[in-house]
Protein backbone atom coordinates (compact mmCIF):
# COMPACT_ATOMS: atom_id res chain seq x y z
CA UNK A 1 0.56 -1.07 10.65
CA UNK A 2 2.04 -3.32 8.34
CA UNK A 3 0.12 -6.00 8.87
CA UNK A 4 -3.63 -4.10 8.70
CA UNK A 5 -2.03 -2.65 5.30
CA UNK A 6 -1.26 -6.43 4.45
CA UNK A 7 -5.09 -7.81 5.24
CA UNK A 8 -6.85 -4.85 3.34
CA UNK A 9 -4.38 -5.45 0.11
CA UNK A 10 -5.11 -9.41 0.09
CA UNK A 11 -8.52 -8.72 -0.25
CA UNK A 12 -8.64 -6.53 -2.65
CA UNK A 13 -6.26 -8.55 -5.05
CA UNK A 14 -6.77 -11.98 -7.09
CA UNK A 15 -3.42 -13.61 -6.60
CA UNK A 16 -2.39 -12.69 -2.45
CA UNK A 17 0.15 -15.11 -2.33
CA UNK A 18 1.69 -12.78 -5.03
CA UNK A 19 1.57 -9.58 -2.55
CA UNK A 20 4.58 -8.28 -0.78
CA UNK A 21 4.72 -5.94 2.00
CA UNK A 22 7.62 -4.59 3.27
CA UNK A 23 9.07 -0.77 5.14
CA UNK A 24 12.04 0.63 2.63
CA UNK A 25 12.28 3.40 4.52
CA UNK A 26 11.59 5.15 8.29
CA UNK A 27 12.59 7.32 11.16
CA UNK A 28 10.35 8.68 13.91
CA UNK A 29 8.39 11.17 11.89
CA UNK A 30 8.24 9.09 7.81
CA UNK A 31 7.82 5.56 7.20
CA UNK A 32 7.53 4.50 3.88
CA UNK A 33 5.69 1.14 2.69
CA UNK A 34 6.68 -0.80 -0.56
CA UNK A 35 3.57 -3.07 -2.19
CA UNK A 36 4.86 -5.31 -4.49
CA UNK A 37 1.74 -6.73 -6.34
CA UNK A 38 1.06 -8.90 -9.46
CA UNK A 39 0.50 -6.94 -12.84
CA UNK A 40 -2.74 -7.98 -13.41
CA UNK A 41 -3.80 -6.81 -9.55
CA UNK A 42 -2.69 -3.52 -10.30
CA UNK A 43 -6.05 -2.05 -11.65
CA UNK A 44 -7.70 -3.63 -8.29
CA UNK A 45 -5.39 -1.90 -5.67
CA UNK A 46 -5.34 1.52 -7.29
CA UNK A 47 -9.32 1.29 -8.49
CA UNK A 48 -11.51 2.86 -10.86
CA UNK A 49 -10.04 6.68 -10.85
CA UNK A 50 -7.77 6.11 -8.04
CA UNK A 51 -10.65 5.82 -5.46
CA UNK A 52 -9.49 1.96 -3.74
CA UNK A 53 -6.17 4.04 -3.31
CA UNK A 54 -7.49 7.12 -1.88
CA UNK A 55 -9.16 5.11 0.93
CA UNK A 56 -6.46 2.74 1.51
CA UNK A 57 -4.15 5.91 1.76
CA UNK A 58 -6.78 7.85 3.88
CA UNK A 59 -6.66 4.75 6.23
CA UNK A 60 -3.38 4.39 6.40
CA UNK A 61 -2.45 8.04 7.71
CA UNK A 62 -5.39 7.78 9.77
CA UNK A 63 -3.91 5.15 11.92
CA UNK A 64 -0.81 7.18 11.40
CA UNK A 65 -1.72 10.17 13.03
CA UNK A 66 -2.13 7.91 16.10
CA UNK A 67 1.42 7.23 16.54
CA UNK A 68 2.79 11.14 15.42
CA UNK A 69 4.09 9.75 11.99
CA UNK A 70 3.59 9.66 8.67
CA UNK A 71 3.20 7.05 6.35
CA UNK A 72 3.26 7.06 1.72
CA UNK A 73 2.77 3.85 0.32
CA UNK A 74 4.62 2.91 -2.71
CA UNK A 75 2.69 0.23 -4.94
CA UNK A 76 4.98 -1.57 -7.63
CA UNK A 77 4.43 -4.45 -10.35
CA UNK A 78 6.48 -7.05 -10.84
CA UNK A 79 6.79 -5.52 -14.19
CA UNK A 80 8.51 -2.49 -12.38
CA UNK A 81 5.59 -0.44 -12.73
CA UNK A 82 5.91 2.32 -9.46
CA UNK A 83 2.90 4.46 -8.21
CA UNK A 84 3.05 6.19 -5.05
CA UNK A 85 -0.66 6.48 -3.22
């Protein structure tokens, strides 16, 4: 999952080598995803209104429900800006 969550953020970004992926959290039922991205990519990953985040999020528990689990996604600036999706 990781890595599908990785391809859709480095397209959506301007500076991927900036992005950073990583689980901070999980068991068998949560896992939690931390998306470190550069300040200025911010606006891009959570979109106009929140929409790009919405989808990414809706995408991301899809695949989720798959497996039994579920899945938030914490986005955060190198700024230490936080926003969970």
């Amino acid at each position: 999952m990781q890595e599908m969550i990785a391809s859709i953020v480095h397209e959506l970004v301007s500076k991927p080598d900036a992005v950073k992926i990583s689980q901070v959290a999980g068991d068998a039922d949560l896992v939690v995803y931390s998306i470190s991205v550069d300040p200025s990519d911010m606006g891009r990953l959570i979109g106009k209104g929140g929409a790009t985040a919405h989808a990414l999020r809706t995408l991301v528990r899809a695949m989720a429900r798959t497996r039994n689990q579920r899945v938030y996604i914490e986005v955060a600036s190198s700024d230490g800006r936080k926003e969970v999706i």
